[in-house]
C-alpha atoms as a PDB file:
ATOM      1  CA  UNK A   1     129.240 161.714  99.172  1.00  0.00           C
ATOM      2  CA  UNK A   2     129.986 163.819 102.169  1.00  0.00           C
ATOM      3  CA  UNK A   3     128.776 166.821 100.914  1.00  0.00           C
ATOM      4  CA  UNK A   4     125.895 165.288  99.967  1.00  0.00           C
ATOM      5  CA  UNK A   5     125.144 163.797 103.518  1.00  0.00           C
ATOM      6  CA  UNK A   6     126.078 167.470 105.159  1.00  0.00           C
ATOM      7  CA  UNK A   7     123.405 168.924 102.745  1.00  0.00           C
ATOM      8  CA  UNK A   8     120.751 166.327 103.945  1.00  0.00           C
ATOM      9  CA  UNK A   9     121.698 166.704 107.767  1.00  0.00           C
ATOM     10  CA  UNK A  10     121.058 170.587 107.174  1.00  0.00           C
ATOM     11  CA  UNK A  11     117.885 169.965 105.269  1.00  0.00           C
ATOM     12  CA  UNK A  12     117.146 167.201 108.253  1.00  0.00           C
ATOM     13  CA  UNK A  13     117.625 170.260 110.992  1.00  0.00           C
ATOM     14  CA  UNK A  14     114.678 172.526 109.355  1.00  0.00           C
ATOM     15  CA  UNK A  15     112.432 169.585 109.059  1.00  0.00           C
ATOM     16  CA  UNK A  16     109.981 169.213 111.906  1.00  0.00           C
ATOM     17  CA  UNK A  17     107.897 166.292 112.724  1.00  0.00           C
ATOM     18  CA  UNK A  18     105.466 166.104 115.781  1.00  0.00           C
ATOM     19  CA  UNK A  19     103.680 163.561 117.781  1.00  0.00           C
ATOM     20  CA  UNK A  20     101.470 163.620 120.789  1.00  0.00           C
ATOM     21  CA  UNK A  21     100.015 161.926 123.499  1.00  0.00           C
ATOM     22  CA  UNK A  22      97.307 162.114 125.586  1.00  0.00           C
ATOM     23  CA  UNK A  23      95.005 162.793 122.551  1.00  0.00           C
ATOM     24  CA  UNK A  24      97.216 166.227 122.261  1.00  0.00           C
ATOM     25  CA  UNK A  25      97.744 166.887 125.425  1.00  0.00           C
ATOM     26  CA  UNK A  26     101.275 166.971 125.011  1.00  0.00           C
ATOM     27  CA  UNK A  27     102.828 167.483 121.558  1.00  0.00           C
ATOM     28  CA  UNK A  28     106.533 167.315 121.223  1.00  0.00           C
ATOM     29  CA  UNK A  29     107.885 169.135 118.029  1.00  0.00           C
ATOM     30  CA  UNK A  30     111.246 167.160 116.857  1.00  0.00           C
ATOM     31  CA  UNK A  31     113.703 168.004 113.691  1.00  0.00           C
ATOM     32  CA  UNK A  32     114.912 165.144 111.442  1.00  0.00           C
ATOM     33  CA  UNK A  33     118.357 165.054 113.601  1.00  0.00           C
ATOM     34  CA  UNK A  34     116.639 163.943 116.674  1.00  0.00           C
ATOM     35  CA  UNK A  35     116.318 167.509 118.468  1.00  0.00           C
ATOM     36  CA  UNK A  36     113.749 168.178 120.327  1.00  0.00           C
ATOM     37  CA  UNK A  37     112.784 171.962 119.134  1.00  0.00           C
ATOM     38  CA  UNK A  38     109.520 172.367 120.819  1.00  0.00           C
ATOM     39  CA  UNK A  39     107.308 170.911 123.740  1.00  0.00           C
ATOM     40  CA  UNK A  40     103.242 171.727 123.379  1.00  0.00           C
ATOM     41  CA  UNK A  41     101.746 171.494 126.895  1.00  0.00           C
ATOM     42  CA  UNK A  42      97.914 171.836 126.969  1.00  0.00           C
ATOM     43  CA  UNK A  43      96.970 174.305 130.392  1.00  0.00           C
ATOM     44  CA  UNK A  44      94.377 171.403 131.868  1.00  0.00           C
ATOM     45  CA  UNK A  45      96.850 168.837 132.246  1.00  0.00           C
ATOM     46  CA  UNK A  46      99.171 170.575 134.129  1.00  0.00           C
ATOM     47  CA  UNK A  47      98.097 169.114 137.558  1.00  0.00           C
ATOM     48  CA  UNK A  48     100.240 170.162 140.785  1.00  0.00           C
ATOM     49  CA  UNK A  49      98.593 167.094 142.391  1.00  0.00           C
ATOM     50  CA  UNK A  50      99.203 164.348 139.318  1.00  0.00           C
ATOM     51  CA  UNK A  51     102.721 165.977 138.325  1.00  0.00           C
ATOM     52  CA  UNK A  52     103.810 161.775 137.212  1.00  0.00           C
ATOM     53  CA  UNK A  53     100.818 161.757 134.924  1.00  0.00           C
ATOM     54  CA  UNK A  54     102.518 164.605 132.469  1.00  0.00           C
ATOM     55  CA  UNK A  55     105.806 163.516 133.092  1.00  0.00           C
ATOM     56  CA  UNK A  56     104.724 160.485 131.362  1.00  0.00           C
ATOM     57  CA  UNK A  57     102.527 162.088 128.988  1.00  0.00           C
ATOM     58  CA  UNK A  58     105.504 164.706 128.164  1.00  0.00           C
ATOM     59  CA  UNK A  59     107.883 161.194 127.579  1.00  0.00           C
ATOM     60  CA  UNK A  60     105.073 159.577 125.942  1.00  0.00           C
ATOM     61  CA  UNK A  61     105.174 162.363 123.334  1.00  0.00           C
ATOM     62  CA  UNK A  62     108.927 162.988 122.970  1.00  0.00           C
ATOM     63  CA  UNK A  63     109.520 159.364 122.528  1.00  0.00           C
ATOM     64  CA  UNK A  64     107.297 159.320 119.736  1.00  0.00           C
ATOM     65  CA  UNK A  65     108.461 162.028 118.357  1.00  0.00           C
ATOM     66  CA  UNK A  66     112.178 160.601 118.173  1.00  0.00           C
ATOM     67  CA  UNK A  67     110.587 157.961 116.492  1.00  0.00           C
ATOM     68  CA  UNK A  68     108.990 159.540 113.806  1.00  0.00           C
ATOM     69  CA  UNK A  69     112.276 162.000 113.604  1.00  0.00           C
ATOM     70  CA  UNK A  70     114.774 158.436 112.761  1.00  0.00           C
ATOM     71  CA  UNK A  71     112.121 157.378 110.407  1.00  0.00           C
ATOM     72  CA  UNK A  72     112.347 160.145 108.389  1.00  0.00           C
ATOM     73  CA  UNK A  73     115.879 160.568 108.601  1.00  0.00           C
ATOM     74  CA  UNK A  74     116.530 157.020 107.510  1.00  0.00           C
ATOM     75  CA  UNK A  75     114.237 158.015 104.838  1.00  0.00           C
ATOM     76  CA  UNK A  76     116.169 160.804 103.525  1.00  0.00           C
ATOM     77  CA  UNK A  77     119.894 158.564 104.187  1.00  0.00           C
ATOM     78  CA  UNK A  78     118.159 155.913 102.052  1.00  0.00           C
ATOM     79  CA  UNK A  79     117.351 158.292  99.166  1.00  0.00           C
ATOM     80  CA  UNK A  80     121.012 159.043  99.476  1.00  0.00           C
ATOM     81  CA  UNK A  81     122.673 155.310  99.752  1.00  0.00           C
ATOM     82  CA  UNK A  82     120.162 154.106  97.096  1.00  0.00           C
ATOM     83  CA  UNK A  83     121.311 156.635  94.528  1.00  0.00           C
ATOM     84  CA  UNK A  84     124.679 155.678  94.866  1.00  0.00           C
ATOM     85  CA  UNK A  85     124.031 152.390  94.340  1.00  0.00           C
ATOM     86  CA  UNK A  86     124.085 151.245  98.044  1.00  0.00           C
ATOM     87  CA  UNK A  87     121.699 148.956  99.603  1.00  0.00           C
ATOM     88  CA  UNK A  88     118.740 150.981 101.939  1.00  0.00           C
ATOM     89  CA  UNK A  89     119.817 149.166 105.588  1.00  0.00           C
ATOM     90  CA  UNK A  90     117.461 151.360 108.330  1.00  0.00           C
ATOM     91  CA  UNK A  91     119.944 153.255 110.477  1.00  0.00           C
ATOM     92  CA  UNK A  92     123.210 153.090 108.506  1.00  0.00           C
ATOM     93  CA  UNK A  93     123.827 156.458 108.992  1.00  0.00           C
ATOM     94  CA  UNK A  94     122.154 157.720 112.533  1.00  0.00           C
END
């Protein structure tokens, strides 16, 4: 079983999900283990006078990029627990 889980963590750290904000402003690039690999930041909203607007456009994104990161890797942990026989409970293992 744990060499099963290390090989899905290392297939989790090349996978790369991404979410935005702003209407892709911002795009935040995340791996299935919850890193944050990348940051997308489009020129025109980089504002010297409205600096709080991408700081919460930038948090907007990586936010929903964790998101979609833990869904997919309690996807790939369920695939695991339910071919052993285990029941699928969301965030049993991260």
């Amino acid at each position: 079983m744990m060499k099963q889980q290390e090989k899905i963590q290392e297939e989790l750290r090349e996978r790369v999900v991404d979410a935005d904000a702003g209407g892709g402003m911002v795009t935040a690039f995340v791996n299935g283990t919850g890193e944050v690999v990348k940051l997308s930041i489009q020129p025109e909203v980089i504002d010297p006078e409205d600096s709080e607007m991408l700081e919460d456009l930038v948090l907007a994104a990586v936010n929903a990029g964790m998101a979609k990161a833990k869904e997919l890797r309690d996807k790939e942990m369920g695939k695991m627990a339910g071919g052993m026989g285990m029941p699928n409970i969301p965030g049993l293992f991260g």
